[in-house]
PDB file of N, CA and C in Angstrom:
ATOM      1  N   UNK A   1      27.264  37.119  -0.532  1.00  0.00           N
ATOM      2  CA  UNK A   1      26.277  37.527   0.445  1.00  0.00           C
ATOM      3  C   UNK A   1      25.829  36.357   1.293  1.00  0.00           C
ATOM      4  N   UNK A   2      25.426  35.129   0.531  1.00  0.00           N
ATOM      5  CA  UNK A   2      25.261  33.850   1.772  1.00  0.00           C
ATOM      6  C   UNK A   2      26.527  33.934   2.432  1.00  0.00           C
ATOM      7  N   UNK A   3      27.431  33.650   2.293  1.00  0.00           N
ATOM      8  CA  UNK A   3      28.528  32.975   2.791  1.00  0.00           C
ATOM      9  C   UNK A   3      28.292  34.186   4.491  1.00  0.00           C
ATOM     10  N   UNK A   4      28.114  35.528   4.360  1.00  0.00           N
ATOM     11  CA  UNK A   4      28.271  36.581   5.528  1.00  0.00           C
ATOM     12  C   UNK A   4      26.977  36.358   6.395  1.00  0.00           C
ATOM     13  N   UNK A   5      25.901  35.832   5.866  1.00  0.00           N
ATOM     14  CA  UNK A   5      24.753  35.844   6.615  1.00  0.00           C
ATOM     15  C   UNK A   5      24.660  34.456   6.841  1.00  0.00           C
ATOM     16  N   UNK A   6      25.581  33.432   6.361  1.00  0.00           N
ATOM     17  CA  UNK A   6      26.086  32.171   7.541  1.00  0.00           C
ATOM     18  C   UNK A   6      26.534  32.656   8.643  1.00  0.00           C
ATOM     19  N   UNK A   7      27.775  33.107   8.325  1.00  0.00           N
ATOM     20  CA  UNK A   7      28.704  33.803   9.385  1.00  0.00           C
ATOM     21  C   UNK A   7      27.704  34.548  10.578  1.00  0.00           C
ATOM     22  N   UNK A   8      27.018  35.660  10.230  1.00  0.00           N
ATOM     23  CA  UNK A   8      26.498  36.214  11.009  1.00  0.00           C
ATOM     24  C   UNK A   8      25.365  35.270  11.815  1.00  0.00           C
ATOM     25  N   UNK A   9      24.952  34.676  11.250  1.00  0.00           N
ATOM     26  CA  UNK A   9      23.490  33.313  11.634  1.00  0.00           C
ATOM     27  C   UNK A   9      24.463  32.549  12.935  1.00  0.00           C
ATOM     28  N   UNK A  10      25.469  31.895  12.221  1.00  0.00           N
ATOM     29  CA  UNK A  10      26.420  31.103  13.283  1.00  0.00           C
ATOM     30  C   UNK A  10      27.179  31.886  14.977  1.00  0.00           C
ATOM     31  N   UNK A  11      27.181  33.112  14.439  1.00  0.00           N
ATOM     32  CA  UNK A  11      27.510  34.067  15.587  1.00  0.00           C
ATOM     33  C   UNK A  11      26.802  34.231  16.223  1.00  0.00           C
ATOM     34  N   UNK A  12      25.153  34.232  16.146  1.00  0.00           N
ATOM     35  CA  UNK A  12      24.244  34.757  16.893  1.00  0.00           C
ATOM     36  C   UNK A  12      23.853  33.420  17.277  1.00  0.00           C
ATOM     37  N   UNK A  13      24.382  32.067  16.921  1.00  0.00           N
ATOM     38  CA  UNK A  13      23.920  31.124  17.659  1.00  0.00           C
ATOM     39  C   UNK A  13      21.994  31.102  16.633  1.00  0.00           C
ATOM     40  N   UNK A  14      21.860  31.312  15.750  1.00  0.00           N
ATOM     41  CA  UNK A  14      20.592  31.558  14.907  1.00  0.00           C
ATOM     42  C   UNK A  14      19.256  32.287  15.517  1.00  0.00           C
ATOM     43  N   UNK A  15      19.589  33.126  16.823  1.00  0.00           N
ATOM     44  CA  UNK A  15      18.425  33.705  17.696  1.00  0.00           C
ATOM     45  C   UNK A  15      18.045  34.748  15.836  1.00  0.00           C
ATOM     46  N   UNK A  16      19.121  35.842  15.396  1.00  0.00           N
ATOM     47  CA  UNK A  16      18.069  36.683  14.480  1.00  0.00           C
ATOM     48  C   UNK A  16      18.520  35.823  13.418  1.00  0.00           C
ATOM     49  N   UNK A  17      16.893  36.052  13.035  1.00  0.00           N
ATOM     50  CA  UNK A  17      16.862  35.214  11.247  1.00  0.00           C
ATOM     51  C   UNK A  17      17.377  36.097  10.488  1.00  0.00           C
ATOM     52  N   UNK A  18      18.434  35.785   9.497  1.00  0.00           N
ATOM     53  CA  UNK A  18      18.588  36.232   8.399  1.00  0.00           C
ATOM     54  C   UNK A  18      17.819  36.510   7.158  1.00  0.00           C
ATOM     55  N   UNK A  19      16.717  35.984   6.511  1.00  0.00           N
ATOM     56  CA  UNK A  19      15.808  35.733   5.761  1.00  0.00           C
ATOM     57  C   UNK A  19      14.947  36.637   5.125  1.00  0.00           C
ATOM     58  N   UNK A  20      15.240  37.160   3.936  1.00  0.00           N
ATOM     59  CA  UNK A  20      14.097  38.046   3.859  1.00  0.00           C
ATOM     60  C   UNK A  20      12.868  37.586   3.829  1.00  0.00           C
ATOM     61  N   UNK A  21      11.613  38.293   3.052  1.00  0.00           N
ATOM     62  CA  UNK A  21      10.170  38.191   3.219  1.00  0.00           C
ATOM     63  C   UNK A  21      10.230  36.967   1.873  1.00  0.00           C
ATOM     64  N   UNK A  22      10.906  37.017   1.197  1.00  0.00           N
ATOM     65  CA  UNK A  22      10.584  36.370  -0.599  1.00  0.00           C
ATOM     66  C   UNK A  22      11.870  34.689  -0.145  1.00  0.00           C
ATOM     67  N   UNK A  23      12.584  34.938   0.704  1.00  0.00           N
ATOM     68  CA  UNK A  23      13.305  33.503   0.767  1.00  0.00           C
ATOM     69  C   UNK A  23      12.133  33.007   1.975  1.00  0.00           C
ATOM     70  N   UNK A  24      11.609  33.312   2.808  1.00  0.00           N
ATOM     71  CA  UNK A  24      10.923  32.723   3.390  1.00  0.00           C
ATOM     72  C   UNK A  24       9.458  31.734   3.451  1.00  0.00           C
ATOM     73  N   UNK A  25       9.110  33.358   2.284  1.00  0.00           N
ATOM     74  CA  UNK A  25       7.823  32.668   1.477  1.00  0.00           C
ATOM     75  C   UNK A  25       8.602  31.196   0.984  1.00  0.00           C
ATOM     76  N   UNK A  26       9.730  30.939   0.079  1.00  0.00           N
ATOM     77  CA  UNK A  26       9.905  30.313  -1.139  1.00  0.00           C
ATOM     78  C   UNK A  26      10.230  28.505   0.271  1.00  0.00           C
ATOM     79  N   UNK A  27      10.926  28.820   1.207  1.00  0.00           N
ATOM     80  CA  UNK A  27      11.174  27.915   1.788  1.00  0.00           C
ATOM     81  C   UNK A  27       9.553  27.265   2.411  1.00  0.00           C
ATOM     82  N   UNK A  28       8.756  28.337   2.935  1.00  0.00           N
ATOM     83  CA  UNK A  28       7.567  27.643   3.062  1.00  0.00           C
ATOM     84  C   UNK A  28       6.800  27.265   2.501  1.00  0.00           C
ATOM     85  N   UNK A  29       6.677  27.634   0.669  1.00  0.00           N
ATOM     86  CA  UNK A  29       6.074  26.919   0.052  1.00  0.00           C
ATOM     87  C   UNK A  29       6.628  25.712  -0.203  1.00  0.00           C
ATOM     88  N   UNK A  30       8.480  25.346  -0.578  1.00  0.00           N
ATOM     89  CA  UNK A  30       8.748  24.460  -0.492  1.00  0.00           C
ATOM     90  C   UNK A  30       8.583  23.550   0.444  1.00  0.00           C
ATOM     91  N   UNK A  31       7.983  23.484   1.945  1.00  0.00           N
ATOM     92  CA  UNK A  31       8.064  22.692   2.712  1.00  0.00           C
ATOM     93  C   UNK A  31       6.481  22.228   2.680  1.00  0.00           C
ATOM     94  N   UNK A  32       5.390  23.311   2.224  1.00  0.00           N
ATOM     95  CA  UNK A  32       3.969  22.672   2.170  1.00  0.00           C
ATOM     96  C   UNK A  32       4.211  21.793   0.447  1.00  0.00           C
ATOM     97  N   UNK A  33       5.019  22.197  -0.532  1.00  0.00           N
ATOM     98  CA  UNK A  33       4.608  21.172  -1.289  1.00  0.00           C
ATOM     99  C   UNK A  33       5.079  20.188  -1.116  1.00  0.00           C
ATOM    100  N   UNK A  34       6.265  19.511  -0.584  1.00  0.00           N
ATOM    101  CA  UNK A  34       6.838  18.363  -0.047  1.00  0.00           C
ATOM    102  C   UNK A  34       5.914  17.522   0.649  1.00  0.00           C
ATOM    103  N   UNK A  35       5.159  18.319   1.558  1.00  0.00           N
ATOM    104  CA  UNK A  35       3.964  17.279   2.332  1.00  0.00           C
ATOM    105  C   UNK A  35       2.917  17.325   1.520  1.00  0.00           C
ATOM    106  N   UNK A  36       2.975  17.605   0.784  1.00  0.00           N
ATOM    107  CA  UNK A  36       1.399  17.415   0.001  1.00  0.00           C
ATOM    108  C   UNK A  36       1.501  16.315  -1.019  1.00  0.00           C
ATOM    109  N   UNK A  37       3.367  16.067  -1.657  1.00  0.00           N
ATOM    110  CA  UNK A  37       3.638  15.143  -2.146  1.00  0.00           C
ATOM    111  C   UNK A  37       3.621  14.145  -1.901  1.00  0.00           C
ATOM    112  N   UNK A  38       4.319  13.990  -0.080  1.00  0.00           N
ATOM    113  CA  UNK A  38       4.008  13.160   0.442  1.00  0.00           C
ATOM    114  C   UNK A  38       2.593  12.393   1.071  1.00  0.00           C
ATOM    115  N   UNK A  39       1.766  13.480   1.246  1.00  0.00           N
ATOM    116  CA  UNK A  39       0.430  12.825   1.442  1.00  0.00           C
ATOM    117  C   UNK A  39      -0.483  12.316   0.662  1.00  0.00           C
ATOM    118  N   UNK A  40       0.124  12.930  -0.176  1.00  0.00           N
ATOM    119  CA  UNK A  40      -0.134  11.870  -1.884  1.00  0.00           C
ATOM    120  C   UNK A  40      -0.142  10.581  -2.415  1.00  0.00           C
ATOM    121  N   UNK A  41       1.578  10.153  -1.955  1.00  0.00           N
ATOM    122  CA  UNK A  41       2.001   9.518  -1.668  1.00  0.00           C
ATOM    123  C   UNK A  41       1.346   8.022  -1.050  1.00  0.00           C
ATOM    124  N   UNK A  42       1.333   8.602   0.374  1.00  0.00           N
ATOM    125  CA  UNK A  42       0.717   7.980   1.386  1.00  0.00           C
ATOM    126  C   UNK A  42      -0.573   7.378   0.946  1.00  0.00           C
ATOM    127  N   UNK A  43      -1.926   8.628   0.579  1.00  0.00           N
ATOM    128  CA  UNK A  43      -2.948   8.158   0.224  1.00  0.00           C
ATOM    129  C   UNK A  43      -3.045   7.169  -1.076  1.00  0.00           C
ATOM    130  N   UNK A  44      -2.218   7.351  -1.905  1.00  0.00           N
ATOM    131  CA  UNK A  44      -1.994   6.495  -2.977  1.00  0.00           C
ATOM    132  C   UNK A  44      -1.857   4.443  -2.555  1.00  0.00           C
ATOM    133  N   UNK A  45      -0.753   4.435  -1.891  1.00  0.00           N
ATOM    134  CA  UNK A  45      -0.356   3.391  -0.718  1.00  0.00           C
ATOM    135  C   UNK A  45      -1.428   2.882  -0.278  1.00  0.00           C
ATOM    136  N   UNK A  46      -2.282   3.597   0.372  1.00  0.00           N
ATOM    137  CA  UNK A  46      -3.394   3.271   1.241  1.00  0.00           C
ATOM    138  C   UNK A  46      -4.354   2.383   0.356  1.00  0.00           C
ATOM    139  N   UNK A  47      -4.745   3.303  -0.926  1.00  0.00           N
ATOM    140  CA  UNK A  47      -6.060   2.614  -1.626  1.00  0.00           C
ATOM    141  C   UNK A  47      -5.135   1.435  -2.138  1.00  0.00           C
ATOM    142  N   UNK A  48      -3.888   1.068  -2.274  1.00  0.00           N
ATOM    143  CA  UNK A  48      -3.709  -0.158  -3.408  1.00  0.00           C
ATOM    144  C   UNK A  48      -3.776  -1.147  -2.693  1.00  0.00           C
ATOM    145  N   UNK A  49      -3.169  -0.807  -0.811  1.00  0.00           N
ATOM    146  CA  UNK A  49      -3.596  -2.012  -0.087  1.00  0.00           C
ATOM    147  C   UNK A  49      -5.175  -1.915   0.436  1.00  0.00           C
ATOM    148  N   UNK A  50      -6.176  -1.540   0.115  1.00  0.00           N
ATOM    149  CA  UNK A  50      -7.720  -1.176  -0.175  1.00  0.00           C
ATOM    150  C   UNK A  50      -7.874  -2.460  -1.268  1.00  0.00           C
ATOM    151  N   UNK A  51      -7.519  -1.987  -2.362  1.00  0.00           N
ATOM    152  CA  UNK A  51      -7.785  -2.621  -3.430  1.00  0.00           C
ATOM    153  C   UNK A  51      -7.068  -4.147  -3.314  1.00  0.00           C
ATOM    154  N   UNK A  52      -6.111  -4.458  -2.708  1.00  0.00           N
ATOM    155  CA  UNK A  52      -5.458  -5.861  -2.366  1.00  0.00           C
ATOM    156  C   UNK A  52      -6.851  -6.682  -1.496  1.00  0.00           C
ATOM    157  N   UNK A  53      -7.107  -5.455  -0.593  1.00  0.00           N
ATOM    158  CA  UNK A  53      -7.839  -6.465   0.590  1.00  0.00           C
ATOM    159  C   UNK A  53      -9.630  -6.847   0.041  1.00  0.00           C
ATOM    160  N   UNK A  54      -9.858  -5.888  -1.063  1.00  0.00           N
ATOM    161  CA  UNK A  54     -10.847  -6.304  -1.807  1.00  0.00           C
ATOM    162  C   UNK A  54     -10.777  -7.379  -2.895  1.00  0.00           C
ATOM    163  N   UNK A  55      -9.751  -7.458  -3.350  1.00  0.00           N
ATOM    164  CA  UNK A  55      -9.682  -8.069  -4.175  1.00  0.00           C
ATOM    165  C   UNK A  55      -9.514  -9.668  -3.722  1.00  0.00           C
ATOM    166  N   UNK A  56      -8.378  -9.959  -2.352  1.00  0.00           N
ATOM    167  CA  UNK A  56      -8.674 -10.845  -1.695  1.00  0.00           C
ATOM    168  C   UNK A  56      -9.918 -11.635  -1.307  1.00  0.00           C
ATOM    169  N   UNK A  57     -11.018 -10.386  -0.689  1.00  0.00           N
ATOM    170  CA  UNK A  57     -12.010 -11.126  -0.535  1.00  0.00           C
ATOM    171  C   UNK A  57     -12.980 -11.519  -1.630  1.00  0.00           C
ATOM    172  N   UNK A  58     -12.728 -11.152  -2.268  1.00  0.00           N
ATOM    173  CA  UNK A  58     -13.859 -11.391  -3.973  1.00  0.00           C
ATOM    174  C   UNK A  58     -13.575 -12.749  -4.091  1.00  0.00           C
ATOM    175  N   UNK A  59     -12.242 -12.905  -3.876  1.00  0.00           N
ATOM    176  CA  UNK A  59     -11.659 -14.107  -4.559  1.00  0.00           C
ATOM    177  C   UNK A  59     -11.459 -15.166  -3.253  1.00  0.00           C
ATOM    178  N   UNK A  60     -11.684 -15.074  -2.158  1.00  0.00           N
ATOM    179  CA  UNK A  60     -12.557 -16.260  -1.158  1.00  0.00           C
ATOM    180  C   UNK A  60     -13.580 -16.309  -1.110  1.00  0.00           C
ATOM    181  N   UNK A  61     -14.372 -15.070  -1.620  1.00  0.00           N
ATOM    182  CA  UNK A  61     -16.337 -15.531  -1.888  1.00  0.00           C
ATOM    183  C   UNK A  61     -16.352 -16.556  -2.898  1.00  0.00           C
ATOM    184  N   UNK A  62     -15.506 -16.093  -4.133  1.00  0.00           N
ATOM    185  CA  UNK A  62     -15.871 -17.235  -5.108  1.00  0.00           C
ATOM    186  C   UNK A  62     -15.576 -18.295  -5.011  1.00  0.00           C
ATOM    187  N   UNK A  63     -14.045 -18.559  -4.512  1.00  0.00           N
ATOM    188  CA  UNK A  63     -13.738 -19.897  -3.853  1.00  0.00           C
ATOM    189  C   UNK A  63     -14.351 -20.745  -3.069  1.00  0.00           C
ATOM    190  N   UNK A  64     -15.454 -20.010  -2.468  1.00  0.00           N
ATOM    191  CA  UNK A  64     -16.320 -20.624  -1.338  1.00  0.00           C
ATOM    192  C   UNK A  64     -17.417 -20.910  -2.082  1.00  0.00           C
ATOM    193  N   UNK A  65     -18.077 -19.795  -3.158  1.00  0.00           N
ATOM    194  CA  UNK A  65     -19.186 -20.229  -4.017  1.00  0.00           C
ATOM    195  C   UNK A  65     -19.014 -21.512  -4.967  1.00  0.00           C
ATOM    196  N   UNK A  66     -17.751 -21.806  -5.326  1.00  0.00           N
ATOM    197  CA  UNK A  66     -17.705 -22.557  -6.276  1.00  0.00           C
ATOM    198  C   UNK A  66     -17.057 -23.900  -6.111  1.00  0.00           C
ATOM    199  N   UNK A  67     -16.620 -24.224  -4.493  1.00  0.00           N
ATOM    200  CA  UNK A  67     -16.453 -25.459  -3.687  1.00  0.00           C
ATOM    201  C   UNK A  67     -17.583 -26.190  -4.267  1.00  0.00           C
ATOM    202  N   UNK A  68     -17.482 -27.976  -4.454  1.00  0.00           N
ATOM    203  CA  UNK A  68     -18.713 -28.396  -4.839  1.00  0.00           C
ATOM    204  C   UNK A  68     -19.234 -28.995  -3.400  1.00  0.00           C
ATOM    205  N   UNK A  69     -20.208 -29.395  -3.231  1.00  0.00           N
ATOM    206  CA  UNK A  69     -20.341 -30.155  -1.791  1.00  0.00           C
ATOM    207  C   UNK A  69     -20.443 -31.855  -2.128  1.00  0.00           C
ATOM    208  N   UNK A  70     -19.454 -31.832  -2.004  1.00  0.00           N
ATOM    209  CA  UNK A  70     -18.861 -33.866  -1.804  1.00  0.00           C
ATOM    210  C   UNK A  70     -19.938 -34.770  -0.181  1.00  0.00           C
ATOM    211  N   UNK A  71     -20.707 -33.899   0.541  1.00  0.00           N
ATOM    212  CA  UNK A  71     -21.226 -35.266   1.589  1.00  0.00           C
ATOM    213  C   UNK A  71     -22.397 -35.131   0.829  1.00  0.00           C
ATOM    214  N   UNK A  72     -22.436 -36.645   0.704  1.00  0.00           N
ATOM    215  CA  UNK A  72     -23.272 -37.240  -0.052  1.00  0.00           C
ATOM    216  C   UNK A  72     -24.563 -37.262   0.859  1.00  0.00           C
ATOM    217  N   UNK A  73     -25.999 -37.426   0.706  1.00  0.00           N
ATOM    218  CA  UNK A  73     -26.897 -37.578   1.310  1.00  0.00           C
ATOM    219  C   UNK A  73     -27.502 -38.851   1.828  1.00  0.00           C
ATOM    220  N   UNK A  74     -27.768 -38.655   3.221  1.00  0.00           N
ATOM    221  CA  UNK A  74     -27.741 -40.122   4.131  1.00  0.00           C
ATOM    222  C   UNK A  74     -27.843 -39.476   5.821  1.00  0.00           C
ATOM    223  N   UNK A  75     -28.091 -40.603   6.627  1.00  0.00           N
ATOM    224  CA  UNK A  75     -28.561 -40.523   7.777  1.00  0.00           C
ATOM    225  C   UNK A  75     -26.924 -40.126   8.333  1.00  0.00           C
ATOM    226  N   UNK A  76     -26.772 -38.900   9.219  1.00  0.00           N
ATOM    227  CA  UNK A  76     -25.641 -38.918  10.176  1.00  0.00           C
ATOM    228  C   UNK A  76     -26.078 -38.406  11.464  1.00  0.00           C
ATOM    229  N   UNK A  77     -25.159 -38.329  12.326  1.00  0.00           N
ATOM    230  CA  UNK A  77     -25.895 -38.131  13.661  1.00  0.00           C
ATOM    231  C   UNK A  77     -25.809 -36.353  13.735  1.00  0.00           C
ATOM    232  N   UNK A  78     -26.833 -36.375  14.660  1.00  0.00           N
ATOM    233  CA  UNK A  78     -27.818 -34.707  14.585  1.00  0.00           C
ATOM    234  C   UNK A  78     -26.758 -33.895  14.982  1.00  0.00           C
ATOM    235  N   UNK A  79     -26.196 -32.897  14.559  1.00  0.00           N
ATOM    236  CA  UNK A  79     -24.981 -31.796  15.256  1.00  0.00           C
ATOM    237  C   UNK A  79     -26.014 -30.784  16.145  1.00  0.00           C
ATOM    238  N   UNK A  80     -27.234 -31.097  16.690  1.00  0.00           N
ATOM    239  CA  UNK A  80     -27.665 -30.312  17.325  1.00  0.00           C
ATOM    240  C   UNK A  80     -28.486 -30.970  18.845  1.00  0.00           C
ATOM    241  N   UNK A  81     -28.574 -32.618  18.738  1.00  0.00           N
ATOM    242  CA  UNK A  81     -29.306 -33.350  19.323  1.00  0.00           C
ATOM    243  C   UNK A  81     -28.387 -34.888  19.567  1.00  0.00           C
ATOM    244  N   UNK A  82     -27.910 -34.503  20.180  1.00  0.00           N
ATOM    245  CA  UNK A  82     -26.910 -36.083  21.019  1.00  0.00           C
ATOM    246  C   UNK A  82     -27.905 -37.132  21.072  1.00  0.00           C
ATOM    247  N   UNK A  83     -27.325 -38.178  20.690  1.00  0.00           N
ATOM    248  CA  UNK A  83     -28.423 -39.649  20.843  1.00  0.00           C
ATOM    249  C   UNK A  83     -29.430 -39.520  19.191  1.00  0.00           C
ATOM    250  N   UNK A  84     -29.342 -38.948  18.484  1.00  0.00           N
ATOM    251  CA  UNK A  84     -30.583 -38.973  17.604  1.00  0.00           C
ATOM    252  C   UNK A  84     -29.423 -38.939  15.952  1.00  0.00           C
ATOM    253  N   UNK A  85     -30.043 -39.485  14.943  1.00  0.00           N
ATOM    254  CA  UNK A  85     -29.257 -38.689  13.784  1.00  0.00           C
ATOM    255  C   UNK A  85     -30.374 -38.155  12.951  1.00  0.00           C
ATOM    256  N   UNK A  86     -29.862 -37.374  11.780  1.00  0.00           N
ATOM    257  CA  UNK A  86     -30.925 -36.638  10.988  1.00  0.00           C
ATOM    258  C   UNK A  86     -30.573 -36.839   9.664  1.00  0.00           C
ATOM    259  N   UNK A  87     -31.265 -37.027   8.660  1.00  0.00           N
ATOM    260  CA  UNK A  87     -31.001 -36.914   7.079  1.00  0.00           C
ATOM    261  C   UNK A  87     -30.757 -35.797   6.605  1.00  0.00           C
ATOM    262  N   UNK A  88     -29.662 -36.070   5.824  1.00  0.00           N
ATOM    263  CA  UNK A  88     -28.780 -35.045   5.157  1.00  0.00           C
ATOM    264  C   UNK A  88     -28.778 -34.735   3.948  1.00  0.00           C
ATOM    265  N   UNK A  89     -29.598 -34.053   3.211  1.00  0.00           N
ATOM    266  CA  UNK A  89     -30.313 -34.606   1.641  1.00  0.00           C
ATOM    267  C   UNK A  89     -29.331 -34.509   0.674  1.00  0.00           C
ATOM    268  N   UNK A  90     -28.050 -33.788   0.852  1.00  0.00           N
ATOM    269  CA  UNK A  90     -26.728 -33.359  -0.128  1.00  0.00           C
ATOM    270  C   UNK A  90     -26.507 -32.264   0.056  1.00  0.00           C
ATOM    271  N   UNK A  91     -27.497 -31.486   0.496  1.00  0.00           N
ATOM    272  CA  UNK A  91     -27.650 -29.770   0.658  1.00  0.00           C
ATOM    273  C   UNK A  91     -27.759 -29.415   1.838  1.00  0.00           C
ATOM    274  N   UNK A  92     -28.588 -29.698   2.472  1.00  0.00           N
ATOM    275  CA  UNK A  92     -29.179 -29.264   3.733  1.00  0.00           C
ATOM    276  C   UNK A  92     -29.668 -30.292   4.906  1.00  0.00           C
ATOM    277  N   UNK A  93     -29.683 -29.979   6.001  1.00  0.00           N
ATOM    278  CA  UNK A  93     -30.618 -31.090   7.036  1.00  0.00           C
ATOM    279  C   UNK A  93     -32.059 -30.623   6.671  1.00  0.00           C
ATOM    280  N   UNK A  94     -32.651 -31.930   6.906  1.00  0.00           N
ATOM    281  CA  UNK A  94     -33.682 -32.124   7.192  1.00  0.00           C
ATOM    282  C   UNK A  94     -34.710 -31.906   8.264  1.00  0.00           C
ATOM    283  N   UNK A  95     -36.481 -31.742   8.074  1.00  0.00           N
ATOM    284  CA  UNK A  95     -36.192 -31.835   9.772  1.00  0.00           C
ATOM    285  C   UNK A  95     -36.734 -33.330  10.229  1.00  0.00           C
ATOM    286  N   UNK A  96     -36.494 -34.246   9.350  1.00  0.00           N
ATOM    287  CA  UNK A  96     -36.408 -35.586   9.669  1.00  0.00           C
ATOM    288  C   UNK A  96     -35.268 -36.241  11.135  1.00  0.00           C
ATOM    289  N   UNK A  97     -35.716 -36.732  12.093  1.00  0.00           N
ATOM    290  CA  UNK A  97     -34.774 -37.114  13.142  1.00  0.00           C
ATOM    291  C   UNK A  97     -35.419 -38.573  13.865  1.00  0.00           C
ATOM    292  N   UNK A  98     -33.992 -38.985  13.894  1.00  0.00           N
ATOM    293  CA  UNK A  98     -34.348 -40.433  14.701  1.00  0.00           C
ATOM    294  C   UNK A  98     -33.997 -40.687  15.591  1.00  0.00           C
ATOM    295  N   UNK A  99     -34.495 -41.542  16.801  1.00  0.00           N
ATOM    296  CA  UNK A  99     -33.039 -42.219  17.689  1.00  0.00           C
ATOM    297  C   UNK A  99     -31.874 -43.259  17.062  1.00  0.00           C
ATOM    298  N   UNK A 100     -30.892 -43.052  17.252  1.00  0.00           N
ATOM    299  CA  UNK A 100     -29.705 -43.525  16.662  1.00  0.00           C
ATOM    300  C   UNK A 100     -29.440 -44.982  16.977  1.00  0.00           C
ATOM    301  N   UNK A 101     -30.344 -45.731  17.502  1.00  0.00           N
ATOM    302  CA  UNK A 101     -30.382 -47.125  18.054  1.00  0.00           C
ATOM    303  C   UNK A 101     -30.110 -47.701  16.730  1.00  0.00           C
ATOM    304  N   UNK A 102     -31.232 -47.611  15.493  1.00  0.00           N
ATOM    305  CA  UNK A 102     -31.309 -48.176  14.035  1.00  0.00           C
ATOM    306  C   UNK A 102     -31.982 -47.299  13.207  1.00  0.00           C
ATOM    307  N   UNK A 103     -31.264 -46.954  11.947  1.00  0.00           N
ATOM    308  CA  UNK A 103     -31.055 -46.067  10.943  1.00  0.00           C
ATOM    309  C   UNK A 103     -32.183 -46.302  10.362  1.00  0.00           C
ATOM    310  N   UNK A 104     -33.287 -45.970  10.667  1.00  0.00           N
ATOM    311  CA  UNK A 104     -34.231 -46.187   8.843  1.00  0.00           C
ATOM    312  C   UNK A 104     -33.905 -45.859   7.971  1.00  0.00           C
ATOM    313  N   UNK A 105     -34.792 -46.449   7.053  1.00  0.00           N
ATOM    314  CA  UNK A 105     -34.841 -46.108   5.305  1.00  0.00           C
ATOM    315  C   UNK A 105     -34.526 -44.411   5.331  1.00  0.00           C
ATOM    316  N   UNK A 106     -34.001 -44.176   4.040  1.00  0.00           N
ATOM    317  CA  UNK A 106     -34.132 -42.522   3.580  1.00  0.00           C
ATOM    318  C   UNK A 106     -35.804 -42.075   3.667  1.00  0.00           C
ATOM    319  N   UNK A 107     -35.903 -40.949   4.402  1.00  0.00           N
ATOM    320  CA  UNK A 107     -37.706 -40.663   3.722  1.00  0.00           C
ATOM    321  C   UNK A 107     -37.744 -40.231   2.331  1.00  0.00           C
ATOM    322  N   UNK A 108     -39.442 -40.368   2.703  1.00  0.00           N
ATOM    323  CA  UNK A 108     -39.825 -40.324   1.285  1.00  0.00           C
ATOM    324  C   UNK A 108     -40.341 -38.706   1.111  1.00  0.00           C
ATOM    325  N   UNK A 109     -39.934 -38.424   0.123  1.00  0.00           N
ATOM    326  CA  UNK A 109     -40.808 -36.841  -0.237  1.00  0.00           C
ATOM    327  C   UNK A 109     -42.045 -36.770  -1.140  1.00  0.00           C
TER     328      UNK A 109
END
């Protein structure tokens, strides 16, 4: 019976469907579960590069948290004020500022 309703399909150039009501159903369920596999698929894909790009950044926060800070504390010149420098306590600026002619002492706290 396939082999005649090729034949006949190929003759008509495929204008009438051959197909009953129960092969048609079966081909369209086969074609919605294929994409559902595939969108499965897909969404699956999606979260692991999710989970890569989180996991990346966790792991440059900590890298950044756990850098030690090596400039030592001392007079350098102001990154905000040309001509002047400011004390740099190890942590943070100060709002200690000088003209850069001659360095005083460290202040006192």
């Amino acid at each position: 019976m396939g082999i005649i309703r090729k034949t006949i399909s190929i003759s008509t150039a495929g204008v009438i469907p051959f197909r009953n009501t129960d092969e048609r159903t079966a081909k369209y369920t086969k074609q919605t579960r294929n994409a559902a596999r595939a969108q499965v698929v897909q969404q699956g894909v999606n979260l692991d590069l999710q989970r890569q790009q989180l996991a990346a950044l966790n792991h440059a926060n900590t890298r950044e948290e756990m850098r030690p800070n090596t400039t030592q504390a001392n007079w350098y010149p102001d990154p905000g004020n040309p001509g002047y420098i400011r004390w740099y306590d190890g942590a943070q600026w100060t709002s200690h500022a000088q003209p850069a002619n001659s360095p005083p002492p460290p202040p006192n706290y």
